[in-house]
N, C-alpha and C. Protein backbone atom coordinates (compact mmCIF):
# COMPACT_ATOMS: atom_id res chain seq x y z
N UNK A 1 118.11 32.75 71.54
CA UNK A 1 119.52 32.77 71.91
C UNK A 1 119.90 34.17 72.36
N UNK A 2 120.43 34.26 73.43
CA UNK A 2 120.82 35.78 73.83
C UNK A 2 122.09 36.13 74.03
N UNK A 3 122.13 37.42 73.25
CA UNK A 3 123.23 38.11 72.23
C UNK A 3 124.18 38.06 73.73
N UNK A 4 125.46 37.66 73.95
CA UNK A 4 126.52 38.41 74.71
C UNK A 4 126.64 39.75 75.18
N UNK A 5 127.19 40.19 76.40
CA UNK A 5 127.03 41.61 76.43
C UNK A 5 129.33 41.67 76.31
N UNK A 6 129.06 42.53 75.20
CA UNK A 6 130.12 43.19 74.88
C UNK A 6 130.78 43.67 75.56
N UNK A 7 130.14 44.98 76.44
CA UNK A 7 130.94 45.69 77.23
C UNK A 7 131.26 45.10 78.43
N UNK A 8 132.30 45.65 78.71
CA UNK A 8 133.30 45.20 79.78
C UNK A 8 133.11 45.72 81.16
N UNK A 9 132.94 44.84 82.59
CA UNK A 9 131.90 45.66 83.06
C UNK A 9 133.02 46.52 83.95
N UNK A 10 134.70 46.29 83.97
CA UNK A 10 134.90 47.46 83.91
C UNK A 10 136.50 47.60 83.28
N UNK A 11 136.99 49.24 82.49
CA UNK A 11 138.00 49.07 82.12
C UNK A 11 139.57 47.66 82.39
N UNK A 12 140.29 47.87 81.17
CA UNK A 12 141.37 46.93 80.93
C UNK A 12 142.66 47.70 81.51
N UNK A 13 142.63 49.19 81.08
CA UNK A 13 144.16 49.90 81.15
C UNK A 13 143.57 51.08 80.75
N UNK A 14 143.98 51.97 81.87
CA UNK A 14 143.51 53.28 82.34
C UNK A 14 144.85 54.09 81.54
N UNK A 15 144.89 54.77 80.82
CA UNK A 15 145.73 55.91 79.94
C UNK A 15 145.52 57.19 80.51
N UNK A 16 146.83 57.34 80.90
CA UNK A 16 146.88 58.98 81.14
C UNK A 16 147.59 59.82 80.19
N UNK A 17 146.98 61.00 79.91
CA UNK A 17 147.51 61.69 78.70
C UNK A 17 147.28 63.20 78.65
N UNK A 18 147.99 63.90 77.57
CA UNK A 18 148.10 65.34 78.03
C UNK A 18 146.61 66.00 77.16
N UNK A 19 146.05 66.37 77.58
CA UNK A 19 144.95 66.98 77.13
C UNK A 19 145.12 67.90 76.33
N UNK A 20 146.40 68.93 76.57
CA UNK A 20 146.71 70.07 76.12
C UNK A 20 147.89 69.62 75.11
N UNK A 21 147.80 69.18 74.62
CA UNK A 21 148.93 68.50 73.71
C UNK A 21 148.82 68.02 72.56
N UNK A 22 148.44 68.75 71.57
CA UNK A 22 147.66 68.29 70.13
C UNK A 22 148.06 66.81 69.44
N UNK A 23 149.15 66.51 69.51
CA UNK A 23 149.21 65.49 69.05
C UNK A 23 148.88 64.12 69.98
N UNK A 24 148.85 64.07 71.33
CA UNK A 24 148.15 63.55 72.56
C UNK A 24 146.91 63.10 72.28
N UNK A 25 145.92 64.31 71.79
CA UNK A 25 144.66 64.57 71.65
C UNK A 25 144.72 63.84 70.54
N UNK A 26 145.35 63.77 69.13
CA UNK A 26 144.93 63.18 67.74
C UNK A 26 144.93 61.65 68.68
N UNK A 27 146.04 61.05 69.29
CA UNK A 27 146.06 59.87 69.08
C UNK A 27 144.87 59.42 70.01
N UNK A 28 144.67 59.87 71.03
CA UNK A 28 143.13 59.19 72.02
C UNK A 28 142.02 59.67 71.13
N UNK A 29 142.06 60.58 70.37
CA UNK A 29 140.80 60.37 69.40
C UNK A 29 140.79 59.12 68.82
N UNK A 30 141.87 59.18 68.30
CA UNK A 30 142.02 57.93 67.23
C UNK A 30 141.56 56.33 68.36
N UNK A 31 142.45 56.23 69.16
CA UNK A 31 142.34 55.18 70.07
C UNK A 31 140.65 54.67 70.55
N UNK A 32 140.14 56.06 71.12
CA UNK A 32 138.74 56.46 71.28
C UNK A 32 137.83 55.53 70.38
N UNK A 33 138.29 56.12 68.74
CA UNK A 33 137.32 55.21 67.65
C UNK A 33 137.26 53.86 67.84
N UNK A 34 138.66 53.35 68.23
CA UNK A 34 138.95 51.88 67.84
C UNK A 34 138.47 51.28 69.31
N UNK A 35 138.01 51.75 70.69
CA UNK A 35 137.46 51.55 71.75
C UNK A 35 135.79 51.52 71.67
N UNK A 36 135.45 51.95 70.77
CA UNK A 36 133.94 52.30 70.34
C UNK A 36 133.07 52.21 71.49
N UNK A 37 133.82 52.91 72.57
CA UNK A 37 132.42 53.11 73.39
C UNK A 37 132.42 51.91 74.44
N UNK A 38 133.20 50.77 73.94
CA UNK A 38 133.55 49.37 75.08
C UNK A 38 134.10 49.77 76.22
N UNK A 39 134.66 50.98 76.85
CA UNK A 39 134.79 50.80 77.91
C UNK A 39 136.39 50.42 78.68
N UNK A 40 136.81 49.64 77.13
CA UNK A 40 138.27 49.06 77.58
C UNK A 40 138.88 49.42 78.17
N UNK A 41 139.86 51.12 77.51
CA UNK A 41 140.26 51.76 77.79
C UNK A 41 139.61 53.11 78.48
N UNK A 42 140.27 53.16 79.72
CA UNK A 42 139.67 54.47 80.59
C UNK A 42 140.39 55.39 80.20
N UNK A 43 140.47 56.54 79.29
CA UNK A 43 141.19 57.60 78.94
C UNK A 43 141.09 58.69 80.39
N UNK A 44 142.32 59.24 80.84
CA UNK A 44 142.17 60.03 81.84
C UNK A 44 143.32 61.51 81.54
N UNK A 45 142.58 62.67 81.20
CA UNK A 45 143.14 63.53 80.75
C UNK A 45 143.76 64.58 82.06
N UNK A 46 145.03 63.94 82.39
CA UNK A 46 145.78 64.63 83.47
C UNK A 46 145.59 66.61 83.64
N UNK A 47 145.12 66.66 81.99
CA UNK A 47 145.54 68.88 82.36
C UNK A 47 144.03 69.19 82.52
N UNK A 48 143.38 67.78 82.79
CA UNK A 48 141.47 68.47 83.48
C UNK A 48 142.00 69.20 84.94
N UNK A 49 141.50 70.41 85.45
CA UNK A 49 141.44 70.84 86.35
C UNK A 49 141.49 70.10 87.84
N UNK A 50 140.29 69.41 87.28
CA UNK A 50 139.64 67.70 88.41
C UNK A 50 140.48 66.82 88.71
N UNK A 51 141.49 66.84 87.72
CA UNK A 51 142.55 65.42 87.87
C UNK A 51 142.88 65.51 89.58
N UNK A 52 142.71 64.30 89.65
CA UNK A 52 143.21 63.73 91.31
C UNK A 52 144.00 62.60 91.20
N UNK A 53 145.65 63.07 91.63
CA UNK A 53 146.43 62.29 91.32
C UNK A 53 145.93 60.64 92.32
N UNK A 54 145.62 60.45 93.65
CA UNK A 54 145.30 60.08 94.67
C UNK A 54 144.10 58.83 93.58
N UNK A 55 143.41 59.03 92.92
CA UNK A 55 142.72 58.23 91.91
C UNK A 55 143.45 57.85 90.85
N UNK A 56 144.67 57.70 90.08
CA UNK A 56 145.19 57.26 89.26
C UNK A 56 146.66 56.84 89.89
N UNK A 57 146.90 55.89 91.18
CA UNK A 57 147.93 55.32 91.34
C UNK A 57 149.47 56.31 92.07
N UNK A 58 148.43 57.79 92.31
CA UNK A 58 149.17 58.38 92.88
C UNK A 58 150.14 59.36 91.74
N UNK A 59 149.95 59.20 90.47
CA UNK A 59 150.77 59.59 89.30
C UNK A 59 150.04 61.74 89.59
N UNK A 60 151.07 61.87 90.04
CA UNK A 60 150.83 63.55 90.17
C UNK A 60 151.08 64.09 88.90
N UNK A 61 150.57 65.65 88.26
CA UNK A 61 150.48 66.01 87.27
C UNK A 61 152.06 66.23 86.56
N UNK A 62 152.95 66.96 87.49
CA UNK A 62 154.25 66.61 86.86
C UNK A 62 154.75 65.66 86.59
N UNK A 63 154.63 64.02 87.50
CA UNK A 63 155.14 63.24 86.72
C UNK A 63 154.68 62.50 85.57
N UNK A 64 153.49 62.57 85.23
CA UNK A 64 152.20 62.55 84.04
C UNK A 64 152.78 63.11 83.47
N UNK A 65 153.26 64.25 83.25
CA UNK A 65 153.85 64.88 81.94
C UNK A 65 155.55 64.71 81.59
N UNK A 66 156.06 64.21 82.73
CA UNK A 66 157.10 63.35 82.24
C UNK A 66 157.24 62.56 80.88
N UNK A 67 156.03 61.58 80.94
CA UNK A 67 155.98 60.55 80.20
C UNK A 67 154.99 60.15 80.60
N UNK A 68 154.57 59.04 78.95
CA UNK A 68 153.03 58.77 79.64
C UNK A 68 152.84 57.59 80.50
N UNK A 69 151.59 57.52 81.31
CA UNK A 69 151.86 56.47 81.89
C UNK A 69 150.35 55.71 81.89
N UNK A 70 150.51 54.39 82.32
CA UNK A 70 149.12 54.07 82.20
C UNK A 70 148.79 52.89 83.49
N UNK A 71 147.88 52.38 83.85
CA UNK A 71 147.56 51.59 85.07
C UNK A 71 146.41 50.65 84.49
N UNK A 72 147.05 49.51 84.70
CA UNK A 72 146.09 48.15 84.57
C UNK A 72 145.27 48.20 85.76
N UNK A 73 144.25 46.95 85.59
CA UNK A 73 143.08 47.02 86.23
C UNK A 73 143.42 46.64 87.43
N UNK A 74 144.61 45.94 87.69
CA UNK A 74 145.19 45.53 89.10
C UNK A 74 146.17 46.22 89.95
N UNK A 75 146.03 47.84 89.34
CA UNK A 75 146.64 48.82 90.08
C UNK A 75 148.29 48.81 89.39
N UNK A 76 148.65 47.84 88.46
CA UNK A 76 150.06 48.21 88.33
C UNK A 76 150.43 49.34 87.12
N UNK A 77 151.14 50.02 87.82
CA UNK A 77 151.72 51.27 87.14
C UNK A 77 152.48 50.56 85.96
N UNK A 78 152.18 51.19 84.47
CA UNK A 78 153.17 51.06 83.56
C UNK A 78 154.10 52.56 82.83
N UNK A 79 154.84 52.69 82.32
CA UNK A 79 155.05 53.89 81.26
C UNK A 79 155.89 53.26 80.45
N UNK A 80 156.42 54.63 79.24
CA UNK A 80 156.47 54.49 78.40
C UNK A 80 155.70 53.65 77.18
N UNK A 81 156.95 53.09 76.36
CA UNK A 81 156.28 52.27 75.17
C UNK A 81 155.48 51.50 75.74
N UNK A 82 155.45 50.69 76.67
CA UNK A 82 154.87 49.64 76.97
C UNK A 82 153.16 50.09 77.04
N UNK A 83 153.00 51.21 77.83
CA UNK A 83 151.41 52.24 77.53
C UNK A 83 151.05 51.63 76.21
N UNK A 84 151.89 52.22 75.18
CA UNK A 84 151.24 52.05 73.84
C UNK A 84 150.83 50.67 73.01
N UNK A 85 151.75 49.58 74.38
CA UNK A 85 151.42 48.29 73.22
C UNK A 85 150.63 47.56 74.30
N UNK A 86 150.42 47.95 75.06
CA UNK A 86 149.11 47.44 76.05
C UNK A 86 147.71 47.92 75.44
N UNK A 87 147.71 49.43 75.33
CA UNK A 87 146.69 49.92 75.13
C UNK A 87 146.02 48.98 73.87
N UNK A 88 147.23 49.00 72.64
CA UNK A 88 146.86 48.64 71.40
C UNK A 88 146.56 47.37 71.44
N UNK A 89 147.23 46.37 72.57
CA UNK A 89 147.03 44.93 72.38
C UNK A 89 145.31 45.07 72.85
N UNK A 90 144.74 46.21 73.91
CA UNK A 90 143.83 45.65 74.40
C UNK A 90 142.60 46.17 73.06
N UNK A 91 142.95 46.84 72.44
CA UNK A 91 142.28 47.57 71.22
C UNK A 91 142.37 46.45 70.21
N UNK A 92 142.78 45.80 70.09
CA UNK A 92 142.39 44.35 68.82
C UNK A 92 144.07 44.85 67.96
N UNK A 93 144.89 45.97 67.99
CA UNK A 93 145.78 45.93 67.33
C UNK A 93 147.36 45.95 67.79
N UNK A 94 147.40 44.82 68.66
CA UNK A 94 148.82 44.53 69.24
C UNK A 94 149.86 44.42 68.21
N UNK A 95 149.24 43.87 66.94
CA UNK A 95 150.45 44.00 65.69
C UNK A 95 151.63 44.94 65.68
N UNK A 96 150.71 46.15 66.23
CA UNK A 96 151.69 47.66 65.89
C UNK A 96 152.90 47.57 67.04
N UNK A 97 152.69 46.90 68.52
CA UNK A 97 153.70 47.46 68.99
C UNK A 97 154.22 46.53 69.62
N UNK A 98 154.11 45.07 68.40
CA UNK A 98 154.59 43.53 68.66
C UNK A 98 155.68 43.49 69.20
N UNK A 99 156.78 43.88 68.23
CA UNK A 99 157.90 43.89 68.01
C UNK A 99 158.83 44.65 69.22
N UNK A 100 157.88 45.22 69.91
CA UNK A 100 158.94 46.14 71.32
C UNK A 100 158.48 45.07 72.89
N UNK A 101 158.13 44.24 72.28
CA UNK A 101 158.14 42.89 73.13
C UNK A 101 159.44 42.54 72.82
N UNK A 102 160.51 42.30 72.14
CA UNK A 102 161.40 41.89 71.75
C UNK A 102 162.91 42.82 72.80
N UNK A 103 163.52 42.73 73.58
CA UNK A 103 164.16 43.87 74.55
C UNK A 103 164.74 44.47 74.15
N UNK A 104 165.66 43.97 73.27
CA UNK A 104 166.37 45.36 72.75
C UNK A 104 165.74 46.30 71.87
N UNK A 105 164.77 45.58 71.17
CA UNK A 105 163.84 46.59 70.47
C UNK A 105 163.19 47.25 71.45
N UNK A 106 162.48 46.83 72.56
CA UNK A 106 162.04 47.68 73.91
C UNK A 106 163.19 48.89 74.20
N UNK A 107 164.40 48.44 74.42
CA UNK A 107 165.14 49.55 74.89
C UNK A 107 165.42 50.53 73.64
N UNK A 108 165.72 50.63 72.62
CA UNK A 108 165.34 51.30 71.32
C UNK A 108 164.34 52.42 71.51
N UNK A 109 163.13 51.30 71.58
CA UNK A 109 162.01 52.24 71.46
C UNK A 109 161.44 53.17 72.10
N UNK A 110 162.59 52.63 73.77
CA UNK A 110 161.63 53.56 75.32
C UNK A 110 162.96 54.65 74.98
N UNK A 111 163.98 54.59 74.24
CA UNK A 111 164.89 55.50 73.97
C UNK A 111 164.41 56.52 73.42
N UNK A 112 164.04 56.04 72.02
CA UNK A 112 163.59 56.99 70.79
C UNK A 112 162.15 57.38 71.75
N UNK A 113 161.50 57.26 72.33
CA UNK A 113 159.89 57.78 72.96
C UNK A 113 160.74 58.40 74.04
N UNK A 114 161.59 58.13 74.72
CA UNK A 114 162.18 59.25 75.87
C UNK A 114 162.56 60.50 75.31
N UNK A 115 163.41 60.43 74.23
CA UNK A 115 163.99 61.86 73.52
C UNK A 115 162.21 62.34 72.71
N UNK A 116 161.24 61.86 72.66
CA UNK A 116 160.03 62.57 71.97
C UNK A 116 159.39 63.20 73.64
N UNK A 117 159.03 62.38 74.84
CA UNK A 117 158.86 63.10 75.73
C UNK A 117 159.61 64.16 76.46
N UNK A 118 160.71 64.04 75.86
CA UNK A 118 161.84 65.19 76.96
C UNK A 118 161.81 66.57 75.83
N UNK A 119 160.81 66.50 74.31
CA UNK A 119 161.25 67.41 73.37
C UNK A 119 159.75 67.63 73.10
N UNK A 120 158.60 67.28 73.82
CA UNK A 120 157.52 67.08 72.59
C UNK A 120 156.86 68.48 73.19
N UNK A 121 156.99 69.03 74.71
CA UNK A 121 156.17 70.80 74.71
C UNK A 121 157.11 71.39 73.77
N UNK A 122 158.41 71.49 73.29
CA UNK A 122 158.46 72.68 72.54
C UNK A 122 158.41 72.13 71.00
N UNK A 123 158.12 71.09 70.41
CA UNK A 123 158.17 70.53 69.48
C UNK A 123 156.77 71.04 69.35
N UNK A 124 155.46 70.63 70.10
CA UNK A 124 154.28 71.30 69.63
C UNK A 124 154.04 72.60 70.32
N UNK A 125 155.16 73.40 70.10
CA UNK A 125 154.83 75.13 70.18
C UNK A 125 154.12 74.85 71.79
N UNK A 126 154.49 74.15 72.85
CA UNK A 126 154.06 74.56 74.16
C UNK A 126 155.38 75.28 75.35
N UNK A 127 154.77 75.91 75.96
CA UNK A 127 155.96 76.40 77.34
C UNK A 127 156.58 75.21 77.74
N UNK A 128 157.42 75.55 78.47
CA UNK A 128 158.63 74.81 79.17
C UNK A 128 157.53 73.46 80.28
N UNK A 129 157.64 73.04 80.88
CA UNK A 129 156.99 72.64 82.22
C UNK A 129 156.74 72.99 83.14
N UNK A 130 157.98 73.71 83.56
CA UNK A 130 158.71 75.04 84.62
C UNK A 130 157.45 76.01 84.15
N UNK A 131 157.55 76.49 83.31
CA UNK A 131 156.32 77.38 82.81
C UNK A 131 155.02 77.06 83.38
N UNK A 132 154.66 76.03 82.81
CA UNK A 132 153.17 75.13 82.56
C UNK A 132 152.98 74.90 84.60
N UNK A 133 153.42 74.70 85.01
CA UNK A 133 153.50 74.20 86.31
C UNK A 133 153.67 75.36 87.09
N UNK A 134 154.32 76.64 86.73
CA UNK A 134 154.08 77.49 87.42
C UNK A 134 152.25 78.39 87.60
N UNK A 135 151.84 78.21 86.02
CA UNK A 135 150.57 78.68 85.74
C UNK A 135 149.38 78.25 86.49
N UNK A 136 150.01 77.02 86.24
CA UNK A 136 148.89 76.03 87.29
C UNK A 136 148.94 75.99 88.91
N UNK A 137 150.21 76.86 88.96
CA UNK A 137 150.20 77.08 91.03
C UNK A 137 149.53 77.92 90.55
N UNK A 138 149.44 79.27 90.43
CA UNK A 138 149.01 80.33 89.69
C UNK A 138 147.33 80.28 90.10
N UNK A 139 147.04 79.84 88.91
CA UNK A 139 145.36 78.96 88.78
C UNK A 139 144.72 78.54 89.87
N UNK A 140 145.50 77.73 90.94
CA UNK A 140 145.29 77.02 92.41
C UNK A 140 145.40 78.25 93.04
N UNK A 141 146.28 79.05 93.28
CA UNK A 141 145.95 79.72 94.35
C UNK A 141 145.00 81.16 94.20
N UNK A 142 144.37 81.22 92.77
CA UNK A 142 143.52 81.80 92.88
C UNK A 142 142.30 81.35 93.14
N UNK A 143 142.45 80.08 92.92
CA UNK A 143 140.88 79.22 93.23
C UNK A 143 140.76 79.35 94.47
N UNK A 144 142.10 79.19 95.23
CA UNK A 144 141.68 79.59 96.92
C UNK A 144 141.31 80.86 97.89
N UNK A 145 141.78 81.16 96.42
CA UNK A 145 141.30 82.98 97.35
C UNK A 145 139.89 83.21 97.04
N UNK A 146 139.43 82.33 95.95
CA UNK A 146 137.99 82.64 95.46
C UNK A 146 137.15 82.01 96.61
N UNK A 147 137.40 81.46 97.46
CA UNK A 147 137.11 80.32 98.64
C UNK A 147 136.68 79.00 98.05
N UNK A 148 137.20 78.48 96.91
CA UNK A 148 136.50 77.39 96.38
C UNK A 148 137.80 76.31 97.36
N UNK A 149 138.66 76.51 98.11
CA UNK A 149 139.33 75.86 98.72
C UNK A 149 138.56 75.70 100.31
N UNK A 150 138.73 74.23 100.67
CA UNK A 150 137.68 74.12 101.87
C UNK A 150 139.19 74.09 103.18
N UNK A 151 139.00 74.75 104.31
CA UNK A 151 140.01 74.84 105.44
C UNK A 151 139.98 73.21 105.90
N UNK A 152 140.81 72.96 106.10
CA UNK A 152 140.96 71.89 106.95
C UNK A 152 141.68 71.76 108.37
């Protein structure tokens, strides 16, 4: 009798998330474990250097750090709460974010998660955006003077 193949031959819901953002990082660890390697979830860490908005639905790095956002396998853009109870439904634990299926509990919850994204760089000791976004022109246009930028 031959065993099923588990893995998925390709992701469910692509997560974009702040790399640089400690508490970001705890939860895709965590998520990570409960993905064990299946493939489900495509974790895509927007503050990699590499990030190419043009590959994730067009979601550019400022509006990624808006709020999070995430993309099903059929190209549709989601954010907020809804990220988190997709991700979890596709992780075996939809329990957790049952209840924001319910709308007014949805609007509640994309409330209370809007005031955590509009507060969470200086809540975990990070710069402004304005800041963060200036560093990173910064970063770019020294990469181009290094000639790692190709003329077009």
């Amino acid at each position: 009798m031959a065993i099923a193949n588990t893995i998925p031959t390709q992701w469910k819901i692509k997560l974009l998330y702040d790399g640089e953002c400690p508490l970001c990082v705890r939860e895709v660890k965590f998520l990570k474990k409960r993905d064990a390697g299946r493939g489900i979830v495509n974790f895509v860490d927007i503050a990699d250097p590499d990030y190419n908005p043009q590959d994730h639905g067009g979601i550019d790095y400022e509006l990624a750090m808006d709020r999070i956002h995430g993309i099903l396998c059929d190209g549709t853009i989601i954010k907020n709460v809804e990220v988190f109870r997709r991700v979890y439904e596709e992780l075996g634990m939809g329990w957790v974010y049952a209840v924001t299926k319910i709308p007014a509990i949805a609007t509640i919850a994309n409330f209370i998660y809007g005031l955590w994204a509009k507060y969470r760089l200086p809540l975990t000791r990070r710069p402004s955006l304005v800041e963060i976004l200036a560093t990173r022109s910064r970063q770019d246009t020294v990469e181009c003077s290094t000639d790692k930028c190709q003329t077009q």
